[in-house]
PDB file of N, CA and C in Angstrom:
ATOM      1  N   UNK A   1       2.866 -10.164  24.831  1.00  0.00           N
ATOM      2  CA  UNK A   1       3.626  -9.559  23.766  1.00  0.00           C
ATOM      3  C   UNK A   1       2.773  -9.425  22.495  1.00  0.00           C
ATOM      4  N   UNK A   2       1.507 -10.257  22.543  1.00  0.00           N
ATOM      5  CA  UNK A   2       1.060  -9.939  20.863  1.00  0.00           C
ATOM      6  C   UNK A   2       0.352  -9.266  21.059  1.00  0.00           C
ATOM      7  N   UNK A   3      -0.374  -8.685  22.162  1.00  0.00           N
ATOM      8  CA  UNK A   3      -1.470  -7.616  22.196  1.00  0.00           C
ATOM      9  C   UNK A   3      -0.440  -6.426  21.772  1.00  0.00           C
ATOM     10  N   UNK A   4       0.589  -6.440  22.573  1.00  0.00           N
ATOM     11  CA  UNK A   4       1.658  -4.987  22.271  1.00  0.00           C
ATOM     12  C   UNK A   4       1.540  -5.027  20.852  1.00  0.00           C
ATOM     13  N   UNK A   5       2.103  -6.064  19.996  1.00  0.00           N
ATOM     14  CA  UNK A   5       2.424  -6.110  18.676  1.00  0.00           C
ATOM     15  C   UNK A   5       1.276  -5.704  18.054  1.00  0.00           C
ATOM     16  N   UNK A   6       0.016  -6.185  18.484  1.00  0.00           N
ATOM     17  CA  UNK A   6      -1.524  -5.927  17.676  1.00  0.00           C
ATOM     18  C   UNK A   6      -1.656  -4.767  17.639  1.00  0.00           C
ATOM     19  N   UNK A   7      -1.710  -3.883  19.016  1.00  0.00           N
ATOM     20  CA  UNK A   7      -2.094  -2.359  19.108  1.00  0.00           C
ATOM     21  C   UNK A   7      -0.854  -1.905  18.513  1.00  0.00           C
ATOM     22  N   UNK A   8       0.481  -1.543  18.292  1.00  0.00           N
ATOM     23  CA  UNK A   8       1.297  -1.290  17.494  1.00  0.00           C
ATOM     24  C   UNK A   8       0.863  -1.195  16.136  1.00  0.00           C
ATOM     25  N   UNK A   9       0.458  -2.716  15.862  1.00  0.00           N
ATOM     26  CA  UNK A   9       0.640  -2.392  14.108  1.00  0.00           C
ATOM     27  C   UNK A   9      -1.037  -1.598  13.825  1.00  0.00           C
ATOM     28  N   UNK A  10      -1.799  -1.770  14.572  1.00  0.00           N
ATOM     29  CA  UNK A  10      -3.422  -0.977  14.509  1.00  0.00           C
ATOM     30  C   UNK A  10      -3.012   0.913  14.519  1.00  0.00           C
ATOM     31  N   UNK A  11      -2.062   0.916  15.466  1.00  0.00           N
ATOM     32  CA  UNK A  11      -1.834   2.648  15.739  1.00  0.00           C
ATOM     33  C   UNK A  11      -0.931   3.104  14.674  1.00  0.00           C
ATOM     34  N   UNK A  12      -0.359   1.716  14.033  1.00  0.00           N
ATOM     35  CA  UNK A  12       0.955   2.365  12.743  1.00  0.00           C
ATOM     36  C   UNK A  12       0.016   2.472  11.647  1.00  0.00           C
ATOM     37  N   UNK A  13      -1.470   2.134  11.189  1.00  0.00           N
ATOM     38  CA  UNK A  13      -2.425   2.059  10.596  1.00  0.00           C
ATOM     39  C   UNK A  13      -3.201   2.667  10.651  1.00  0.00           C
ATOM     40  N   UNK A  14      -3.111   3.755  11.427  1.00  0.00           N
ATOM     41  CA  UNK A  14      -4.480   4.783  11.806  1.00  0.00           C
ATOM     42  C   UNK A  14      -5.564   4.173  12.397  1.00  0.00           C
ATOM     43  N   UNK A  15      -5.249   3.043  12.760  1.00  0.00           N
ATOM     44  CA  UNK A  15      -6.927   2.046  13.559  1.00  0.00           C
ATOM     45  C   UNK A  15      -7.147   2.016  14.855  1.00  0.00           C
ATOM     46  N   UNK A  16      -7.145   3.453  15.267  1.00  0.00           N
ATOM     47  CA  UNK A  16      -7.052   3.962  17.041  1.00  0.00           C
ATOM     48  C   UNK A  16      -8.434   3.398  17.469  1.00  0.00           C
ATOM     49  N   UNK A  17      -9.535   3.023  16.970  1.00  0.00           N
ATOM     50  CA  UNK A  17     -10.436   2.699  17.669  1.00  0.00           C
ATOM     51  C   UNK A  17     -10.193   1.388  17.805  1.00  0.00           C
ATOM     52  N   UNK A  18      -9.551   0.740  17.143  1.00  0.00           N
ATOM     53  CA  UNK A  18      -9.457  -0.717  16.667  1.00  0.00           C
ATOM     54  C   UNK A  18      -8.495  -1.482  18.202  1.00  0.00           C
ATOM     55  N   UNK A  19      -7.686  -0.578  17.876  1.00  0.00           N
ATOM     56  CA  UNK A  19      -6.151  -0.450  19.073  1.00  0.00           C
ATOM     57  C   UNK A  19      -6.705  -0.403  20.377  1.00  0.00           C
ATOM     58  N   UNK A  20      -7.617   0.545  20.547  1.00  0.00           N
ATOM     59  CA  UNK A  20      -8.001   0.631  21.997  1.00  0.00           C
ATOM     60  C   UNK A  20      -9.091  -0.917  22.595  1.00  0.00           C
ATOM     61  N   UNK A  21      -9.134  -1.570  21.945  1.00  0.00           N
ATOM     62  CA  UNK A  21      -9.973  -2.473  21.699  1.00  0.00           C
ATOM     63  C   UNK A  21      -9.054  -3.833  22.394  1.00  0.00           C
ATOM     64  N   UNK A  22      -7.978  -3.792  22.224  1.00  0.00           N
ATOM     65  CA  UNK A  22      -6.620  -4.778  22.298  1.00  0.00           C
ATOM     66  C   UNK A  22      -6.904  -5.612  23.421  1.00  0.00           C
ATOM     67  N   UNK A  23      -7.114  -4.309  24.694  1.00  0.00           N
ATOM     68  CA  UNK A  23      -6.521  -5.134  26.303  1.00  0.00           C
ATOM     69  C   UNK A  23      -7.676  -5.279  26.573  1.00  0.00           C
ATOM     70  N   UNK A  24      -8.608  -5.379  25.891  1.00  0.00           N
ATOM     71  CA  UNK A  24     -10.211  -6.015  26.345  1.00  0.00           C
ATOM     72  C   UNK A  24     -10.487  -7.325  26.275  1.00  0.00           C
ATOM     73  N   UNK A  25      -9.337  -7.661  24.885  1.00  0.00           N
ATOM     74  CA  UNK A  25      -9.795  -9.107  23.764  1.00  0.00           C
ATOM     75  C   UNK A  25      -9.458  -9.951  24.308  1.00  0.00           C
ATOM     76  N   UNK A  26     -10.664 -11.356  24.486  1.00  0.00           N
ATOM     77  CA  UNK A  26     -10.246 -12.585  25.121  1.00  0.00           C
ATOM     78  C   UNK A  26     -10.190 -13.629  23.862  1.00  0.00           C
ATOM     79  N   UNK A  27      -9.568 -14.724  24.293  1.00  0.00           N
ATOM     80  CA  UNK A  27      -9.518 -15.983  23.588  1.00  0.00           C
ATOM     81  C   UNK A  27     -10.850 -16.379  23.574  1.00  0.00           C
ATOM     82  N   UNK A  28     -11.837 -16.611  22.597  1.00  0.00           N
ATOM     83  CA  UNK A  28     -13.025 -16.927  22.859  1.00  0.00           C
ATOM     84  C   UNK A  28     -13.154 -18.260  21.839  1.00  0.00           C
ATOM     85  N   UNK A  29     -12.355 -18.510  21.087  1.00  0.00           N
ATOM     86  CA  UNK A  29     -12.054 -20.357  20.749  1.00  0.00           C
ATOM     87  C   UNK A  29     -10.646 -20.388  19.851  1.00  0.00           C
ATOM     88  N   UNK A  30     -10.095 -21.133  19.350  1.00  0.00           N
ATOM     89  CA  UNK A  30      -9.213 -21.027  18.704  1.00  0.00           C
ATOM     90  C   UNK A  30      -9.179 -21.396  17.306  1.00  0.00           C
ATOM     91  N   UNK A  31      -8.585 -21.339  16.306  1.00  0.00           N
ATOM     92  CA  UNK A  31      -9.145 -21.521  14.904  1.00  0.00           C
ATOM     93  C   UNK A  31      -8.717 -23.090  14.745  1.00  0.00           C
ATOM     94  N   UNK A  32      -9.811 -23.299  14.212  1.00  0.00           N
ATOM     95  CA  UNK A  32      -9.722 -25.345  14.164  1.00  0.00           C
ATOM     96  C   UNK A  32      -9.006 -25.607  12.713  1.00  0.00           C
ATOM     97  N   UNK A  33      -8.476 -25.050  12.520  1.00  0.00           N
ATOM     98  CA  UNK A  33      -7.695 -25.943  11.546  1.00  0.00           C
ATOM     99  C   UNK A  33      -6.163 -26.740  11.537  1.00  0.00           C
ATOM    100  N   UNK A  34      -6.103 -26.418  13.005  1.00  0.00           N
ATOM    101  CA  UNK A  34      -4.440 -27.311  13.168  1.00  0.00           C
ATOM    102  C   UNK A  34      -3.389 -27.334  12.486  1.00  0.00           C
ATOM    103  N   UNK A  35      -3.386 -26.153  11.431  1.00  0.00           N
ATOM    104  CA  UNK A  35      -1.956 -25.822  10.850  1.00  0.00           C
ATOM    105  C   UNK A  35      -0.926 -25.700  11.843  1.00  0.00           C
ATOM    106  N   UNK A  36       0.074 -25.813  11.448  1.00  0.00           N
ATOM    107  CA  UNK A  36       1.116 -25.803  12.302  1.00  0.00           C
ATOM    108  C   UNK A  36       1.866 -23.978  12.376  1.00  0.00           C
ATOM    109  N   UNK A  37       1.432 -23.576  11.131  1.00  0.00           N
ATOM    110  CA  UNK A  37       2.002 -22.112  11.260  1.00  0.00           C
ATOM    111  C   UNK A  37       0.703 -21.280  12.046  1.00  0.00           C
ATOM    112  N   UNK A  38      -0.375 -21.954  12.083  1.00  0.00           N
ATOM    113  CA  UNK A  38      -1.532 -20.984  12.817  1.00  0.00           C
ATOM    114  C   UNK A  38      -1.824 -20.835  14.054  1.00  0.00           C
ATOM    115  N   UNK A  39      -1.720 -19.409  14.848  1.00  0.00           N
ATOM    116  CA  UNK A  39      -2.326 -19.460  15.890  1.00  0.00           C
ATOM    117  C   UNK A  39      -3.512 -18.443  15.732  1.00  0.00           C
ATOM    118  N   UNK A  40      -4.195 -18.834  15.405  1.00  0.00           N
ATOM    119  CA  UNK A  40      -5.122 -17.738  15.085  1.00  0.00           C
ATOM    120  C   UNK A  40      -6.394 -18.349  16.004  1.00  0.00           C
ATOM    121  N   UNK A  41      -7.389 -16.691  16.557  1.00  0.00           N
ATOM    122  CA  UNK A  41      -7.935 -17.220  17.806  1.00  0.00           C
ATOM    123  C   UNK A  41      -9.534 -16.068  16.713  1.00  0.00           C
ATOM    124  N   UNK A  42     -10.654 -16.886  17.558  1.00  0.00           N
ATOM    125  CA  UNK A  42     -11.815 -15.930  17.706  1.00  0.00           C
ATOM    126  C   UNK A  42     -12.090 -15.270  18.970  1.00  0.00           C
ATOM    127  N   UNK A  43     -12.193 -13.774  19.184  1.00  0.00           N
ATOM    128  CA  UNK A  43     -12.606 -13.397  20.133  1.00  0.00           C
ATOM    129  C   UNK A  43     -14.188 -13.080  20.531  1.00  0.00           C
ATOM    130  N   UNK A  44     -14.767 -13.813  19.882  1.00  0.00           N
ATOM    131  CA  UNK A  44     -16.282 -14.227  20.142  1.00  0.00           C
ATOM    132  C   UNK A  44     -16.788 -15.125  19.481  1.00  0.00           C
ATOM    133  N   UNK A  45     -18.085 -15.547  19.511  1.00  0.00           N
ATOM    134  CA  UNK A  45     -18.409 -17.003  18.428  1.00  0.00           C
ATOM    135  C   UNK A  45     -18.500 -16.530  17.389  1.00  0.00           C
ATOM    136  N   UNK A  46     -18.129 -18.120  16.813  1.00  0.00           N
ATOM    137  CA  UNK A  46     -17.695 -17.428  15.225  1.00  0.00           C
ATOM    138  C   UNK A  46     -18.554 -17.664  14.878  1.00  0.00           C
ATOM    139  N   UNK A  47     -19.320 -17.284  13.508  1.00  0.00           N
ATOM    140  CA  UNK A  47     -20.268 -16.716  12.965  1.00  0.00           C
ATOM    141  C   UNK A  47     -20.597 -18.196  12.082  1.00  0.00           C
ATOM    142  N   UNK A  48     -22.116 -18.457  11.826  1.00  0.00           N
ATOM    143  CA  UNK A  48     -22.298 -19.976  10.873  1.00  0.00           C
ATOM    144  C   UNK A  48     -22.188 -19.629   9.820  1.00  0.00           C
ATOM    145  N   UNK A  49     -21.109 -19.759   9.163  1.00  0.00           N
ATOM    146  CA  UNK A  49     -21.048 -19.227   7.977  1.00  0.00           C
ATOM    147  C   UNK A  49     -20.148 -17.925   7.847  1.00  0.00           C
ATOM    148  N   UNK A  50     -20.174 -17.073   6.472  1.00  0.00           N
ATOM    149  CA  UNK A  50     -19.233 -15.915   7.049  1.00  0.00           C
ATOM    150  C   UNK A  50     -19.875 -15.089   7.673  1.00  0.00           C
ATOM    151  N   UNK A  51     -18.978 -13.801   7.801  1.00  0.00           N
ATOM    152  CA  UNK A  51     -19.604 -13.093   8.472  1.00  0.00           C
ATOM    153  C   UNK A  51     -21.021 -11.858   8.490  1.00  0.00           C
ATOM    154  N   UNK A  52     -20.723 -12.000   7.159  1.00  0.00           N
ATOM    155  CA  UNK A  52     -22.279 -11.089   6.594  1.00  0.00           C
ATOM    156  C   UNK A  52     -22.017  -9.580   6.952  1.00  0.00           C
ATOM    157  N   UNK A  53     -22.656  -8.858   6.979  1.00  0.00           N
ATOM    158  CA  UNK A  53     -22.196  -7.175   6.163  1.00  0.00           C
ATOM    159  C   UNK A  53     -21.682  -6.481   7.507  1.00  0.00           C
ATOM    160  N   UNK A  54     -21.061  -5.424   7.421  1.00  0.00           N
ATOM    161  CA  UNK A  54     -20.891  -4.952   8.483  1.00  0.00           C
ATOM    162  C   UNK A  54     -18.830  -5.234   8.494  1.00  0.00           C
ATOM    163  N   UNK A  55     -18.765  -6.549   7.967  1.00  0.00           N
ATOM    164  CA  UNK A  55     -17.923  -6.999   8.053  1.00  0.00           C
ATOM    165  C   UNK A  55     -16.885  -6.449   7.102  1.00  0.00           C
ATOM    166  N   UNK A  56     -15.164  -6.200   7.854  1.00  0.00           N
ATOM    167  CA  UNK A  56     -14.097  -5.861   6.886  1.00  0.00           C
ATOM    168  C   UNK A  56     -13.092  -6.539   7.299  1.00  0.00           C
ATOM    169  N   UNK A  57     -12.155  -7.053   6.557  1.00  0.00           N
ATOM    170  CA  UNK A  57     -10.782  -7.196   6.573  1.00  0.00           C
ATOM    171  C   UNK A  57      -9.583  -6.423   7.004  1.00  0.00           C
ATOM    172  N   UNK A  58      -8.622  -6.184   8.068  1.00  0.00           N
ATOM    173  CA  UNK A  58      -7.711  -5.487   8.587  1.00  0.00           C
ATOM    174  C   UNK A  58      -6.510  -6.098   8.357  1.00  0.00           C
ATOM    175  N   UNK A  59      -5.875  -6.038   6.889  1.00  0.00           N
ATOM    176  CA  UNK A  59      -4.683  -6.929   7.157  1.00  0.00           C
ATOM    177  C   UNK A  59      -3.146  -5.406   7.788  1.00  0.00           C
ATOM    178  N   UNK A  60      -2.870  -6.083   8.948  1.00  0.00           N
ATOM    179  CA  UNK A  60      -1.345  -5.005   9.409  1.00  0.00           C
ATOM    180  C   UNK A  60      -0.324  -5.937   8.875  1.00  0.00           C
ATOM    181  N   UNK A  61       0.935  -5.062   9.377  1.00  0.00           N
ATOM    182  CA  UNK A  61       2.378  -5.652   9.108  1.00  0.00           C
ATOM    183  C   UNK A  61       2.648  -5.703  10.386  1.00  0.00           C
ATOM    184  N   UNK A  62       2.421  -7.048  10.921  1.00  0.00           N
ATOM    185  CA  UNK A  62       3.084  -7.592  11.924  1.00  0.00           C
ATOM    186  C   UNK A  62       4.679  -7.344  12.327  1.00  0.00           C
ATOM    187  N   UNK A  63       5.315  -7.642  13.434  1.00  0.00           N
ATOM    188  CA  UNK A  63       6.198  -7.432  14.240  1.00  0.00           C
ATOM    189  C   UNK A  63       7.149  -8.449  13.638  1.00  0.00           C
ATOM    190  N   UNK A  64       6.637  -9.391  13.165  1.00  0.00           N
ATOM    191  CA  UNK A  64       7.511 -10.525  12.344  1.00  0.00           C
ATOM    192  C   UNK A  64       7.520 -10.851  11.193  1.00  0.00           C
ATOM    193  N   UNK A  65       7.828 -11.522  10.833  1.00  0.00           N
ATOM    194  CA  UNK A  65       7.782 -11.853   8.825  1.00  0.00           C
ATOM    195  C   UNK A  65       6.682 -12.737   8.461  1.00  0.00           C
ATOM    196  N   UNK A  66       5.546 -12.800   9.266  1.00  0.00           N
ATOM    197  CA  UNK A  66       4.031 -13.789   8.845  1.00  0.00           C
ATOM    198  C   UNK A  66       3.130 -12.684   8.667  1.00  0.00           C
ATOM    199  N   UNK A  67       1.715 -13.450   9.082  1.00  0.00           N
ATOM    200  CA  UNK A  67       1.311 -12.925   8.702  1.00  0.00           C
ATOM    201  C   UNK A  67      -0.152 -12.109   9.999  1.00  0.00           C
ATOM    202  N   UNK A  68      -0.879 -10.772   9.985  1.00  0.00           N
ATOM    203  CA  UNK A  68      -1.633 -10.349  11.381  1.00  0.00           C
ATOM    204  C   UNK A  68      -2.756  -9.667  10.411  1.00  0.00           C
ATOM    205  N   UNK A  69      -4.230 -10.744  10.159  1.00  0.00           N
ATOM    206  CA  UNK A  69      -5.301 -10.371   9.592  1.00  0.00           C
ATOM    207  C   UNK A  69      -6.356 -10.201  10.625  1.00  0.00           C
ATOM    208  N   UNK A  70      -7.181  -9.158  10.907  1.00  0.00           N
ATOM    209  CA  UNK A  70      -8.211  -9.204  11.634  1.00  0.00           C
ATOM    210  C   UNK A  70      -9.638  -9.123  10.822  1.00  0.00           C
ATOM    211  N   UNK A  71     -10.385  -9.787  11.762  1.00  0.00           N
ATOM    212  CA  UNK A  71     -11.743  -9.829  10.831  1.00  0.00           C
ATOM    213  C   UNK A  71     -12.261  -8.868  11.915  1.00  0.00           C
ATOM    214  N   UNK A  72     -13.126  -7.783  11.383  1.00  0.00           N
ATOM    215  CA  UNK A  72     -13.424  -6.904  11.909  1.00  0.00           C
ATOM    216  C   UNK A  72     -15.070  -6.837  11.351  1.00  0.00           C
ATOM    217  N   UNK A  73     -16.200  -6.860  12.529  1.00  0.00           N
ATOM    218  CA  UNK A  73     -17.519  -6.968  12.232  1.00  0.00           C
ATOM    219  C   UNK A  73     -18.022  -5.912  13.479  1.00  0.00           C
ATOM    220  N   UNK A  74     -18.657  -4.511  12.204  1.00  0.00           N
ATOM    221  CA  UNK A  74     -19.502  -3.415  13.035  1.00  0.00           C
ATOM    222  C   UNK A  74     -18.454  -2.849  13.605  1.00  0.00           C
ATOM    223  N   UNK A  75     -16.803  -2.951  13.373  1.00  0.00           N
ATOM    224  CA  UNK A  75     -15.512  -1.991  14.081  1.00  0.00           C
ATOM    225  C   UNK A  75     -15.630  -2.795  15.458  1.00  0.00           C
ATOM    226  N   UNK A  76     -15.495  -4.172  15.476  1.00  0.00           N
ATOM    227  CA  UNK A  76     -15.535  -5.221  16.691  1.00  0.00           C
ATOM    228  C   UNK A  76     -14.454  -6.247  16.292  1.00  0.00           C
ATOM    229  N   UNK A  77     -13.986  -6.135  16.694  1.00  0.00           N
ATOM    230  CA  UNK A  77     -12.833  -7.538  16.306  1.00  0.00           C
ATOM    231  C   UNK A  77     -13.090  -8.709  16.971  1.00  0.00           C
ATOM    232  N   UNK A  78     -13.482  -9.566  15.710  1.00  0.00           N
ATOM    233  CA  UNK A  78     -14.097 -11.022  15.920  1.00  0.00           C
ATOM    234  C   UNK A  78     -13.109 -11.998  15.838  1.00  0.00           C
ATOM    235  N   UNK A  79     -11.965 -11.820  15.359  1.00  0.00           N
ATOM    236  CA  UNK A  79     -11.132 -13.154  14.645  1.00  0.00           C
ATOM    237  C   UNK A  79     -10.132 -12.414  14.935  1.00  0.00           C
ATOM    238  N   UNK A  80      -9.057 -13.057  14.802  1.00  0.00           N
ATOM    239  CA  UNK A  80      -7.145 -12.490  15.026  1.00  0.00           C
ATOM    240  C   UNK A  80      -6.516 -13.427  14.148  1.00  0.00           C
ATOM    241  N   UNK A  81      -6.171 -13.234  12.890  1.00  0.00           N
ATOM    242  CA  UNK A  81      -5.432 -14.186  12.139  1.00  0.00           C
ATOM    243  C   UNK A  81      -3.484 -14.178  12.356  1.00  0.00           C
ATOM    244  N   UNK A  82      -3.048 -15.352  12.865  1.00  0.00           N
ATOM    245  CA  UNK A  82      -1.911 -14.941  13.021  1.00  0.00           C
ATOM    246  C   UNK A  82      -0.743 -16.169  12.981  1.00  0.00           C
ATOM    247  N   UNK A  83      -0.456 -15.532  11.707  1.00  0.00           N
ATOM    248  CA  UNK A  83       0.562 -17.096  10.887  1.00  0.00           C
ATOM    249  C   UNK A  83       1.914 -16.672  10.650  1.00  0.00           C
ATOM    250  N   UNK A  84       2.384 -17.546  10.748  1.00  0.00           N
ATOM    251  CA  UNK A  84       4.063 -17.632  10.805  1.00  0.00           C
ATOM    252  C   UNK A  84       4.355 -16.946  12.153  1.00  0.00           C
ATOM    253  N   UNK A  85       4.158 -17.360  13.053  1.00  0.00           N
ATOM    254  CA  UNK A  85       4.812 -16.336  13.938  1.00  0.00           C
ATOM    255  C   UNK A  85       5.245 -17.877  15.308  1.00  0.00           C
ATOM    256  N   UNK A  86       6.624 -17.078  15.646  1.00  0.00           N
ATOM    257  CA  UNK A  86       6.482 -17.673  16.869  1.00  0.00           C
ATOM    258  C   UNK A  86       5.874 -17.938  17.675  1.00  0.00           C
ATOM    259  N   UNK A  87       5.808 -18.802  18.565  1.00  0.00           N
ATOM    260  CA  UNK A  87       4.706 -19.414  19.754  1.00  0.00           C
ATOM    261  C   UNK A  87       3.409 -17.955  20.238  1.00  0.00           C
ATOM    262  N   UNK A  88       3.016 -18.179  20.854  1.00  0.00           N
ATOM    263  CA  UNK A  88       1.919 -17.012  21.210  1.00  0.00           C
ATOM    264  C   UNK A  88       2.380 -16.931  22.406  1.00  0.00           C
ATOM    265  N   UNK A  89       2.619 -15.878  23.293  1.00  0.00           N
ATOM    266  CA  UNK A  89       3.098 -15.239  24.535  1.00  0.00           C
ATOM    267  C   UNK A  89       1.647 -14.093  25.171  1.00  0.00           C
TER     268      UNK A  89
END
């Protein structure tokens, strides 16, 4: 269900390259900070440090009332920020 929701709010955004990108993306670690509202995942290693140029911010309007930030490096989606939201499905 959150890939649906991801490519949704990417195609309600004009981010068709971004969108097509969706049913590729694996869990590649999960974000270590153990908030309780966070499920937020990296879909490749995360970078030492930030991410350095190339790099942009994608914040959408999620499917729910939190919050769906992508870190986007070279039009690659590295990170999936995704808070307040019910469990991950």
């Amino acid at each position: 269900m959150l890939g649906r929701q991801l490519r949704e709010a990417l195609v309600n955004d004009a981010e068709h390259e971004l969108a097509a990108q969706v049913d590729a993306l694996q869990v590649y670690e999960m974000c270590p900070c153990q908030d309780d509202f966070c499920q937020s995942f990296y879909t490749a290693p995360p970078p030492n440090g930030a991410f350095g140029a190339g790099h942009r911010n994608v914040a959408l309007k999620p499917a729910w009332s939190g919050l769906l930030i992508l870190d986007v490096v070279d039009e690659m989606i590295m990170f999936v920020e995704v808070l307040y939201r019910s469990p991950l499905d």
